[in-house]
N, C-alpha and C. Protein backbone atom coordinates (compact mmCIF):
# COMPACT_ATOMS: atom_id res chain seq x y z
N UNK A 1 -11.88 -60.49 29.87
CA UNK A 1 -10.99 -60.84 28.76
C UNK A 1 -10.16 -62.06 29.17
N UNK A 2 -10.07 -62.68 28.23
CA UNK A 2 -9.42 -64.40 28.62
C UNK A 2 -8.05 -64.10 28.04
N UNK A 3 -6.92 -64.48 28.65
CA UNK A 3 -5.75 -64.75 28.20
C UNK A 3 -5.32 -64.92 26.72
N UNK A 4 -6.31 -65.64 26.25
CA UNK A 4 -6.06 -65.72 24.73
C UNK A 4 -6.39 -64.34 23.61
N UNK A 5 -6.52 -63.62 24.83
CA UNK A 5 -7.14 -62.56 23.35
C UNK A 5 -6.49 -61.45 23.71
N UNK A 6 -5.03 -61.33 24.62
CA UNK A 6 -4.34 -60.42 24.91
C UNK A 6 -3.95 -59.77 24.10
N UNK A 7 -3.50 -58.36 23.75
CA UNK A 7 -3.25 -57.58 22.62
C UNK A 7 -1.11 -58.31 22.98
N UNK A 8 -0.60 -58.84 23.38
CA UNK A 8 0.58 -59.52 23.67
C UNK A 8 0.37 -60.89 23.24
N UNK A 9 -0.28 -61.52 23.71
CA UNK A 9 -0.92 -62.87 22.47
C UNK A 9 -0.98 -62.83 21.30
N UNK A 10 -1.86 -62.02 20.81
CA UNK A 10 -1.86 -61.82 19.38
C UNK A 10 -1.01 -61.08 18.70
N UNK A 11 0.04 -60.60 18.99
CA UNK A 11 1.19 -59.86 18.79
C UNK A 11 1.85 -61.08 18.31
N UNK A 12 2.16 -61.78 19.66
CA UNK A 12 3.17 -62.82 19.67
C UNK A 12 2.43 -63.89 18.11
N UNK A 13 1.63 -64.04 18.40
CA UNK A 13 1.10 -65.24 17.27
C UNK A 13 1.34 -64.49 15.90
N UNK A 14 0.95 -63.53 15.73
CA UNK A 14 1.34 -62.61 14.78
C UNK A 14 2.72 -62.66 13.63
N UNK A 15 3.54 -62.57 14.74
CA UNK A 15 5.25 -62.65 14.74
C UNK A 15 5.49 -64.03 14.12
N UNK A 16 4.72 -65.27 15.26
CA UNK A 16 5.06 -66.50 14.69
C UNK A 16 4.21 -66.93 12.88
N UNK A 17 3.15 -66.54 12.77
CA UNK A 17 2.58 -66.29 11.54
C UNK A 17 3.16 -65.84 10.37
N UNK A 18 3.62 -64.98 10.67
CA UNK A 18 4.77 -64.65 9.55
C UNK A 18 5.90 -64.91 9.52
N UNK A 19 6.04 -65.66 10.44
CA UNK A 19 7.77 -66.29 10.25
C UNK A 19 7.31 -68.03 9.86
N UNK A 20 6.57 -68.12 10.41
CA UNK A 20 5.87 -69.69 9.82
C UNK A 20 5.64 -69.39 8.06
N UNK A 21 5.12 -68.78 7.90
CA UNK A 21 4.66 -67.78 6.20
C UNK A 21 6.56 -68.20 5.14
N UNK A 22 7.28 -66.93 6.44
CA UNK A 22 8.62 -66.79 5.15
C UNK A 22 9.45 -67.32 5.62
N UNK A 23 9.95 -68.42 6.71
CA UNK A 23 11.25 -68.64 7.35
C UNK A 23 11.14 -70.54 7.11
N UNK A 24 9.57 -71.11 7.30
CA UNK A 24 9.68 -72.20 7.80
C UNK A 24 8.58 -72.76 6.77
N UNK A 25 7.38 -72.45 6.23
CA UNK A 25 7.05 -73.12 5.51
C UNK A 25 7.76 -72.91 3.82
N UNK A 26 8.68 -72.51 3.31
CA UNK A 26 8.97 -72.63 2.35
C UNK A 26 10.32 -73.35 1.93
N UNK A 27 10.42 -74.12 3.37
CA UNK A 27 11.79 -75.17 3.13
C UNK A 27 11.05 -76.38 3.60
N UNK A 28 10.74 -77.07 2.85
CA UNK A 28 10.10 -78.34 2.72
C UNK A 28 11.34 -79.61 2.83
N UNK A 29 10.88 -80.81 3.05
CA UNK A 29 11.81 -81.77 3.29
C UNK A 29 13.12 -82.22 3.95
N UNK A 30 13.18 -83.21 4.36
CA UNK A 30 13.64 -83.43 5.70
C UNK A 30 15.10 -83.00 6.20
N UNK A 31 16.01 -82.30 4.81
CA UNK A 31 16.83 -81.77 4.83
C UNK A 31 16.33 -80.37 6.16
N UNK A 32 15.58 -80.08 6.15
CA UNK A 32 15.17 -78.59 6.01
C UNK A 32 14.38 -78.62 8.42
N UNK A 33 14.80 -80.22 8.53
CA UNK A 33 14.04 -80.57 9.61
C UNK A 33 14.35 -79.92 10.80
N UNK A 34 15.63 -79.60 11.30
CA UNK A 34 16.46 -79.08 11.86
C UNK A 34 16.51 -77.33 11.51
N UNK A 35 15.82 -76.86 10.67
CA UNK A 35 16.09 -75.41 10.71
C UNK A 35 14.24 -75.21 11.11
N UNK A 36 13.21 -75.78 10.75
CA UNK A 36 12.20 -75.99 11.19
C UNK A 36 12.07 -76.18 12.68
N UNK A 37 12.68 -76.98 13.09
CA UNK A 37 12.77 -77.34 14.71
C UNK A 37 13.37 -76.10 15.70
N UNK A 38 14.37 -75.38 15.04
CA UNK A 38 14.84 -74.22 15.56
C UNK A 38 14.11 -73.16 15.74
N UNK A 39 13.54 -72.74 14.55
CA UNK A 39 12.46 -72.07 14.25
C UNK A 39 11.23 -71.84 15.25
N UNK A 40 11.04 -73.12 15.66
CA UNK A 40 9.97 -73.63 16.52
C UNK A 40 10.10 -73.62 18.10
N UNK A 41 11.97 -73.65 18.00
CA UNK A 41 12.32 -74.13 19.66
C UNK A 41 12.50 -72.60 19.77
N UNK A 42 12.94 -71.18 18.81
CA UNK A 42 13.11 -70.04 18.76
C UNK A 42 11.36 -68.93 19.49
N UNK A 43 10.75 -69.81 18.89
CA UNK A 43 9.21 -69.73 19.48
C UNK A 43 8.36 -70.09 20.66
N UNK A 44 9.41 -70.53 21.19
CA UNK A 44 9.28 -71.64 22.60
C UNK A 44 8.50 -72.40 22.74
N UNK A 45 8.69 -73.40 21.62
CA UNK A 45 8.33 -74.76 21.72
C UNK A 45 9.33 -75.69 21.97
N UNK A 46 8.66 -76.55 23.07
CA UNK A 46 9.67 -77.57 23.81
C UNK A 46 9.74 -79.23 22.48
N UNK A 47 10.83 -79.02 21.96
CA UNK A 47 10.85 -80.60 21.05
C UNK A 47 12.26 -81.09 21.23
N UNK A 48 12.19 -82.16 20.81
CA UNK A 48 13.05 -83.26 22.06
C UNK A 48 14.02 -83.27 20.35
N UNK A 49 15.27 -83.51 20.61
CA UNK A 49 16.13 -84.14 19.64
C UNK A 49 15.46 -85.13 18.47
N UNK A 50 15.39 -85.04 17.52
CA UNK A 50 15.02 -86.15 16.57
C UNK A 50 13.31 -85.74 16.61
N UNK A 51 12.82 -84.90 17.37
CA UNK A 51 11.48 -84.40 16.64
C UNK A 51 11.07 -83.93 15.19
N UNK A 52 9.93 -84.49 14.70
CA UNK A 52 9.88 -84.06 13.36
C UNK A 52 8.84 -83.27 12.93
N UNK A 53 9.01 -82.26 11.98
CA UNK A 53 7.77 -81.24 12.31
C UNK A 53 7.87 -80.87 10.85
N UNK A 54 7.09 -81.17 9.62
CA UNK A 54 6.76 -81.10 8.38
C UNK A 54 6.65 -79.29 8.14
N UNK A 55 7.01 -79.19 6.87
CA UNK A 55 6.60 -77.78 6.55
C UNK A 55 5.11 -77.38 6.34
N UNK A 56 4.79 -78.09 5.87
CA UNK A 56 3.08 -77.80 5.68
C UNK A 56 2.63 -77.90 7.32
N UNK A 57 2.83 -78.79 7.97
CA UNK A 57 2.55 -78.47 9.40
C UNK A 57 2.03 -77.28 10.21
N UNK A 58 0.86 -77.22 10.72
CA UNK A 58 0.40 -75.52 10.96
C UNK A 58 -0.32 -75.55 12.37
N UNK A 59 0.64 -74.91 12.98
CA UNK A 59 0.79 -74.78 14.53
C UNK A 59 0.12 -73.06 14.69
N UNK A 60 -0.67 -73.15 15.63
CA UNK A 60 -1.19 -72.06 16.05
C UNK A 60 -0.32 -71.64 17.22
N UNK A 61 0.44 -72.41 18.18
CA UNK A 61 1.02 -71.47 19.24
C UNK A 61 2.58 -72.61 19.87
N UNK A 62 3.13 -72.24 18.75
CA UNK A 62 4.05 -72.96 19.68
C UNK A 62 4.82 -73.42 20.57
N UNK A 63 4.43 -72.19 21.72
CA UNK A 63 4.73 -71.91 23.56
C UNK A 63 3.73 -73.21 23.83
N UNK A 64 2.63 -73.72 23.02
CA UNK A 64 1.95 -74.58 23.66
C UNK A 64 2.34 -76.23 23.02
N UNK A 65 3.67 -76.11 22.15
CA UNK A 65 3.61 -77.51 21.53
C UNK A 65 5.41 -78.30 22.22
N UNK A 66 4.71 -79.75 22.59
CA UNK A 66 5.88 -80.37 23.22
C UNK A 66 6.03 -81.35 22.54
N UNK A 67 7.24 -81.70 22.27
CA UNK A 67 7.58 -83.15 21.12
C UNK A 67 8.47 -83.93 22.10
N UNK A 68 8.45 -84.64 22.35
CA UNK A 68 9.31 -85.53 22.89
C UNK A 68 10.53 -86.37 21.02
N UNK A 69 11.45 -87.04 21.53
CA UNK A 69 12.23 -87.41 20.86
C UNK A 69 11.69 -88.45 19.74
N UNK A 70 12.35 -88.43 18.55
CA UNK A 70 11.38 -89.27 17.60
C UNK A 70 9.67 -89.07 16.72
N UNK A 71 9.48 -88.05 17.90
CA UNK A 71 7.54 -87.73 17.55
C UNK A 71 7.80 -86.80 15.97
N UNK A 72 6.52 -86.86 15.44
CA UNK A 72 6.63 -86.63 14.39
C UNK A 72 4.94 -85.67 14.10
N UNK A 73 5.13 -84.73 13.42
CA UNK A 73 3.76 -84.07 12.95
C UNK A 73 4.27 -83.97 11.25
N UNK A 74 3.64 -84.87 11.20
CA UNK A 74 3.43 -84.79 9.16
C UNK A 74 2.32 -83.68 8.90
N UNK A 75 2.84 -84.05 6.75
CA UNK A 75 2.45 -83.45 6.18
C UNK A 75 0.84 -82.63 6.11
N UNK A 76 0.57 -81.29 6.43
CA UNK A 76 -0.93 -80.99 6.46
C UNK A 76 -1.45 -80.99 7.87
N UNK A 77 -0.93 -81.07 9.01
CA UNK A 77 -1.52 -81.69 10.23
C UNK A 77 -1.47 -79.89 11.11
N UNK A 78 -3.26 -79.91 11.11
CA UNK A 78 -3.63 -78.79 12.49
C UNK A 78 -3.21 -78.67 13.74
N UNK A 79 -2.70 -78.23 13.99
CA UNK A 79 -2.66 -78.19 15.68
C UNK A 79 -3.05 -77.21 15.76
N UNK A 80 -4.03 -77.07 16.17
CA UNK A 80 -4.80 -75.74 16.73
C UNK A 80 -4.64 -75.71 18.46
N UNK A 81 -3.11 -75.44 18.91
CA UNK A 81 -3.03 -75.96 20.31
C UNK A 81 -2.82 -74.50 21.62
N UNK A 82 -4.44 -73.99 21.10
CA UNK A 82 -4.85 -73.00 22.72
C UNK A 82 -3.78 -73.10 23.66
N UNK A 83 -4.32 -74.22 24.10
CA UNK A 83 -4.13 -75.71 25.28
C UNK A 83 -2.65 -76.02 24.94
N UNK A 84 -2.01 -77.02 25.66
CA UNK A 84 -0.89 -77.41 25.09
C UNK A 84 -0.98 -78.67 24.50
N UNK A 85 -0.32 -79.16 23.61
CA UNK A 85 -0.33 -80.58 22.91
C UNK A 85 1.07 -80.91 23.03
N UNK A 86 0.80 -82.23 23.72
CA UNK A 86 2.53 -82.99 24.13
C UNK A 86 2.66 -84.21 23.49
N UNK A 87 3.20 -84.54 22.78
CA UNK A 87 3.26 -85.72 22.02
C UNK A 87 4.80 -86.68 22.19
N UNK A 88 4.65 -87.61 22.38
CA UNK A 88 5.28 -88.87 23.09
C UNK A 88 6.34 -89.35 22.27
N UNK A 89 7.21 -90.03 23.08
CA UNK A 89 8.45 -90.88 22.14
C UNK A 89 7.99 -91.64 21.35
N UNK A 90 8.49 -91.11 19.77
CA UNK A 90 8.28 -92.07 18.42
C UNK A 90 6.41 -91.70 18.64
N UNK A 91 5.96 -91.01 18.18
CA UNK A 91 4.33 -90.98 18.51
C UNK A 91 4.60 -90.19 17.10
N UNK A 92 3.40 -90.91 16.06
CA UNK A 92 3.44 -89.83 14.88
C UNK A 92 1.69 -89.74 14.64
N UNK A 93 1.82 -88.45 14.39
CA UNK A 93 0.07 -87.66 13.69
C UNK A 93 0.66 -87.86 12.16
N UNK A 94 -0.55 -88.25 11.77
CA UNK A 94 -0.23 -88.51 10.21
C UNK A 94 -0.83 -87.38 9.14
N UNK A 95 -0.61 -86.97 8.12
CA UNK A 95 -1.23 -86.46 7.44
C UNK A 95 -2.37 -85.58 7.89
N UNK A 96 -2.37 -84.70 7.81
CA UNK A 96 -4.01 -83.95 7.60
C UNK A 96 -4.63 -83.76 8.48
N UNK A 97 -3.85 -84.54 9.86
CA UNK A 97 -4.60 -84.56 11.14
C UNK A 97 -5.15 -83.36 11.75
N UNK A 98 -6.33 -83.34 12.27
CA UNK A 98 -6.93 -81.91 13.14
C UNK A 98 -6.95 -82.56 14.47
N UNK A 99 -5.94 -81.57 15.62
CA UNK A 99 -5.19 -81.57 16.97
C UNK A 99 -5.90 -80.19 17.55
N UNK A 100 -7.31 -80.23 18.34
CA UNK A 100 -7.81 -79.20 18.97
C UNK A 100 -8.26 -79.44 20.22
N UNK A 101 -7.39 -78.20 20.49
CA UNK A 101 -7.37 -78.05 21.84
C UNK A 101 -8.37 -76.72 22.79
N UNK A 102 -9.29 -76.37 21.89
CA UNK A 102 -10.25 -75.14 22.25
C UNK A 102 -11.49 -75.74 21.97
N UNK A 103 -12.61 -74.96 22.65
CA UNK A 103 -14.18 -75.32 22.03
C UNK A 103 -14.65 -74.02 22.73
N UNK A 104 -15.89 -74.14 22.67
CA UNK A 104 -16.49 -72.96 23.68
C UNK A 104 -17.95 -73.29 24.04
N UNK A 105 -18.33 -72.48 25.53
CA UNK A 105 -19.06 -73.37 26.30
C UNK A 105 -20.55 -73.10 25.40
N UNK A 106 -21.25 -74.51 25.30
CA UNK A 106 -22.19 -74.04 24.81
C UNK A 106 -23.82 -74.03 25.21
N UNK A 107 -23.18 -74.15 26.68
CA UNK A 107 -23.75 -74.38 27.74
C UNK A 107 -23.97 -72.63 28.08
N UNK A 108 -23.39 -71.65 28.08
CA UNK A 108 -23.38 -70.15 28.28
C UNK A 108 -23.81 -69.51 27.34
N UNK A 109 -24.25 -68.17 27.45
CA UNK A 109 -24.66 -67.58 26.79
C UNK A 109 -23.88 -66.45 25.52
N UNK A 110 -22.57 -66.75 26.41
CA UNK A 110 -21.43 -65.74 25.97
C UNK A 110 -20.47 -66.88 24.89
N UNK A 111 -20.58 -67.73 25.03
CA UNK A 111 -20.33 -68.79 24.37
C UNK A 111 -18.74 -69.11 24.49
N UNK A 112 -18.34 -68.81 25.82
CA UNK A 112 -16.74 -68.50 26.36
C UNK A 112 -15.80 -69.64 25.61
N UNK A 113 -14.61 -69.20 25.57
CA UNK A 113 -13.28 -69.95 24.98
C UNK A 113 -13.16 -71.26 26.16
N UNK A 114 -13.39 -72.08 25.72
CA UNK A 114 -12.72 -73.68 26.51
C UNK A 114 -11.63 -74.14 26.63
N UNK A 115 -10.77 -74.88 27.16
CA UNK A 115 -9.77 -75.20 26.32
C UNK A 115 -9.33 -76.33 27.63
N UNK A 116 -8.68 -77.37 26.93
CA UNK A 116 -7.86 -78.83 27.68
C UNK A 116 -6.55 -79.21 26.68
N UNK A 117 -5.97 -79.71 27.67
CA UNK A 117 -4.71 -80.31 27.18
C UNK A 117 -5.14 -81.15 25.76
N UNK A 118 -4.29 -81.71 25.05
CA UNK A 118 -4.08 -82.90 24.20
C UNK A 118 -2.57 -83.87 24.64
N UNK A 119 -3.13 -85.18 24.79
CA UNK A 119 -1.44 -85.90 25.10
C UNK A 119 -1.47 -87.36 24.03
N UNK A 120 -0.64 -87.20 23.82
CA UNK A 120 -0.15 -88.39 22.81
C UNK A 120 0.57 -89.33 23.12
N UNK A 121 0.46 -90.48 23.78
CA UNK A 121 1.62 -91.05 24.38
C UNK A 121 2.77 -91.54 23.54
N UNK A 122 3.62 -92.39 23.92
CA UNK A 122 4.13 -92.53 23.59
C UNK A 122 4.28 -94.00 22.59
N UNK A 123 4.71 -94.33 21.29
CA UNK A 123 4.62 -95.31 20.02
C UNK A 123 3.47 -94.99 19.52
N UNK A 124 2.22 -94.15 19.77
CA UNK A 124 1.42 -93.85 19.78
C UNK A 124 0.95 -93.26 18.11
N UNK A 125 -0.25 -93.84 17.48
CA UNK A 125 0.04 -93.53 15.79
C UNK A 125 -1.53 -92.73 15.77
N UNK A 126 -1.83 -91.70 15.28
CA UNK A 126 -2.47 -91.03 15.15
C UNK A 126 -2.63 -91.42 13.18
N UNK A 127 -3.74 -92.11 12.91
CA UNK A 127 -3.74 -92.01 11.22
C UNK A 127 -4.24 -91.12 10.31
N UNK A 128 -4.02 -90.93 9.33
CA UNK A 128 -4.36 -89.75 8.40
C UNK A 128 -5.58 -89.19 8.52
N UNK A 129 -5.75 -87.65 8.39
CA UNK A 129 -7.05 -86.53 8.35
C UNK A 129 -7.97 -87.13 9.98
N UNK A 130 -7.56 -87.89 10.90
CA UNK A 130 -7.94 -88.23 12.07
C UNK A 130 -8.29 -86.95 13.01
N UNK A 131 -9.79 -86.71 13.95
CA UNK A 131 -9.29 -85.28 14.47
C UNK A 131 -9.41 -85.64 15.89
N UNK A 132 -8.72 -84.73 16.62
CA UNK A 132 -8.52 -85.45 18.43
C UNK A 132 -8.75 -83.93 18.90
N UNK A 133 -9.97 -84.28 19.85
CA UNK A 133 -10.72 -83.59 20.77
C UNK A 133 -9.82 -82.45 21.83
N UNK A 134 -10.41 -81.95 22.27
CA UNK A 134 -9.29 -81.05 23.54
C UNK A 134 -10.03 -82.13 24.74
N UNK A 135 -8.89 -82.34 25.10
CA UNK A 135 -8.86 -83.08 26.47
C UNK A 135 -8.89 -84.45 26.68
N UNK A 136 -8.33 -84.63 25.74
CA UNK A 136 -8.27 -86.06 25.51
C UNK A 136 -6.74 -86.83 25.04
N UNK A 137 -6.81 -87.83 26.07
CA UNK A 137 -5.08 -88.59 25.52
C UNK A 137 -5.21 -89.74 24.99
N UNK A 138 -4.79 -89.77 23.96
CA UNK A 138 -4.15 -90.82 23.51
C UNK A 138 -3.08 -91.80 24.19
N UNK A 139 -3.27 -93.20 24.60
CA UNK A 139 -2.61 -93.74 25.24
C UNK A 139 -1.02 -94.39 24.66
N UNK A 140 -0.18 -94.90 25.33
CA UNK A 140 1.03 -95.19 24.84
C UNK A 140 0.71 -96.36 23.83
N UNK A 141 1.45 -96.67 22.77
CA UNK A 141 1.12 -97.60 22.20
C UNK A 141 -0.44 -97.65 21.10
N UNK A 142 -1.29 -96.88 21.27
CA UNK A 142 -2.47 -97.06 21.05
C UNK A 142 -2.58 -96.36 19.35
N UNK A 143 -3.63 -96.54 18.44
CA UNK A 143 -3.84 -96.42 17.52
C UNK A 143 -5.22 -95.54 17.15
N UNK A 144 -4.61 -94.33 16.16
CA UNK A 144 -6.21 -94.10 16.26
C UNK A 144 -6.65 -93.92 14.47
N UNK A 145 -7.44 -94.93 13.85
CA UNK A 145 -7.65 -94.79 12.52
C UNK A 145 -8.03 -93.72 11.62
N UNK A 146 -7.75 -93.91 11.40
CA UNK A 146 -7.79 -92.94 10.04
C UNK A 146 -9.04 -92.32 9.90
N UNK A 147 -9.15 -90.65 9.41
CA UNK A 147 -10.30 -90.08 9.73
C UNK A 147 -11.42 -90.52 11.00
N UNK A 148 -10.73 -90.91 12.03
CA UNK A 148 -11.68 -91.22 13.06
C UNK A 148 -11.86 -89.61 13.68
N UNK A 149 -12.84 -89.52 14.55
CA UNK A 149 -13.14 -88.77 15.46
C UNK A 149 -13.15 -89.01 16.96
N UNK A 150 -12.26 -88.69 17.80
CA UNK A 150 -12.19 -88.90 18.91
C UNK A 150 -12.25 -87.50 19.69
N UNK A 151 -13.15 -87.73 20.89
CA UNK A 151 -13.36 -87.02 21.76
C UNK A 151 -13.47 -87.40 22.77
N UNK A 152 -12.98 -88.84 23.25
CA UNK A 152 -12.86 -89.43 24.64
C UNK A 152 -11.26 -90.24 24.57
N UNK A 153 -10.90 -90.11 25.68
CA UNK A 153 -9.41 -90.54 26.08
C UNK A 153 -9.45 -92.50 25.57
N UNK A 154 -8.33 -92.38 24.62
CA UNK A 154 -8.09 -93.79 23.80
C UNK A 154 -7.04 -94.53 24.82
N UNK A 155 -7.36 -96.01 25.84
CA UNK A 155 -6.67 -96.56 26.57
C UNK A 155 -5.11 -96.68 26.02
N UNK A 156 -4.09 -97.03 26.80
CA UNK A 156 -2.85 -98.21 25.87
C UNK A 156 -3.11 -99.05 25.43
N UNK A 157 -2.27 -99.09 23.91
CA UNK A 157 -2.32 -100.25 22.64
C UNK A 157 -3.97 -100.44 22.59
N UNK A 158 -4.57 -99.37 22.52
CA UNK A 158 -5.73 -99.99 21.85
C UNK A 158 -5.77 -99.39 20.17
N UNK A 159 -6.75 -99.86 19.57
CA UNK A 159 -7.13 -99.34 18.17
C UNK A 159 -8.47 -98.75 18.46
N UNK A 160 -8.68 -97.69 17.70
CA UNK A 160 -10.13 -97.13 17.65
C UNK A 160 -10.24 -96.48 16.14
N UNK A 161 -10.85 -96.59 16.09
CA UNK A 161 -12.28 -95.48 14.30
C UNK A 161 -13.27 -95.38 14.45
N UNK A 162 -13.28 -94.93 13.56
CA UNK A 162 -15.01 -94.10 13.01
C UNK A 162 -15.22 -92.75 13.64
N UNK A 163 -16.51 -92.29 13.53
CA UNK A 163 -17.09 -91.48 13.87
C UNK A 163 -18.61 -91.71 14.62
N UNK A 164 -18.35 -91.68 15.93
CA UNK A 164 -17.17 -91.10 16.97
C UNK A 164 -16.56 -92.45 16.74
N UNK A 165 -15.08 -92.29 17.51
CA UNK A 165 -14.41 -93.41 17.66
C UNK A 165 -14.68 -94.30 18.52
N UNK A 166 -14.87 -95.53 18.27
CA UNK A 166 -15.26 -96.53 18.92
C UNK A 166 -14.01 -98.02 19.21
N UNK A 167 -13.70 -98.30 20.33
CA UNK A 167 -12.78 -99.30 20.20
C UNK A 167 -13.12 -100.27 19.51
N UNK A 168 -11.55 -100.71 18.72
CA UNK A 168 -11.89 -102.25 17.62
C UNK A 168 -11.51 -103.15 18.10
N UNK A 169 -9.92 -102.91 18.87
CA UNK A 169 -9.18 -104.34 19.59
C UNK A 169 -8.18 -103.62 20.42
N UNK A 170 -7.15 -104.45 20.70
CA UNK A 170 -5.81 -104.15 21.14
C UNK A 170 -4.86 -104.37 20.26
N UNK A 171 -3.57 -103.53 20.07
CA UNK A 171 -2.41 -104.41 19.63
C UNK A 171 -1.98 -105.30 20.11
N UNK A 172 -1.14 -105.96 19.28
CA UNK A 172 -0.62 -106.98 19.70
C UNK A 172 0.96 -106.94 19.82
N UNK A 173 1.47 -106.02 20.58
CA UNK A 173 3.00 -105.67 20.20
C UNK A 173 3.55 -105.11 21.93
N UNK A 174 4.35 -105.21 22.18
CA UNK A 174 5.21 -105.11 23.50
C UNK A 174 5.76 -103.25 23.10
N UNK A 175 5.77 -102.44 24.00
CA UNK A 175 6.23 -101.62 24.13
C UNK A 175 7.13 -101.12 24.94
């Protein structure tokens, strides 16, 4: 039995499920950002002052989610974070984004639970319905387009899209 499927795991996720349900997704807007963040830091998730975390926002474990100051998870955005997902100063996931941090081996027969970090560095822009791999960082500064698919680690200030994501350029901006 793997850690994730503890009858105390799923208890705990449980608890946060329904308080995500009646406490936190039904206060929408940015008034509401700060009782969301509590909510979340009440759950033991580590988020930095000025973190922003949307109501539609849908976190599977938030012992595993770290915000640094400024970072932002908009409207609609998965984190499916097994694994932990740490996201960087001023670093925003946009819209709709899918943030996974599990797979399973499919290399075995049992088809076991996987799981790697996700890191986001920091200025770092994740663009709308975009989905980011388990084990893979996003570099400081770097860009990742819109509905791209990434499953390999995106350098600093670079840009990448498509499916899979493929580098386009660098920014052009000082961080």
């Amino acid at each position: 039995m793997n850690k994730h499927s503890t009858f105390c795991n799923k208890l705990f996720r449980g608890f946060w499920e329904l308080a995500r349900l009646l406490l936190f997704r039904p206060f929408p807007g940015r008034i509401f950002l700060p009782w969301r963040a509590f909510l979340l830091r009440l759950f033991g998730a580590e988020l930095a002052r000025g973190a922003n975390v949307y109501a539609s926002a849908r976190i599977r474990d938030p012992r595993n989610l770290v915000m640094a100051e400024g970072s932002c998870l908009a409207d609609g955005v998965i984190c499916y974070n097994v694994d932990k997902v740490v996201i960087g100063r001023h670093a925003t996931v946009s819209q709709r984004c899918f943030l996974c941090t599990a797979s399973h081996d499919i290399d075995s027969p049992g088809h076991e639970l996987i799981t790697a970090p996700i890191h986001i560095g920091d200025f770092a822009w994740v663009a709308a319905e975009a989905c980011i791999g388990k084990g893979v960082t996003i570099g400081n500064g770097a860009v990742v387009g819109a509905r791209a698919a990434v499953f390999r680690s995106v350098p600093p200030k670079a840009v990448v899209g498509g499916n899979p994501a493929v580098f386009l350029r660098n920014r052009k901006i000082e961080l």
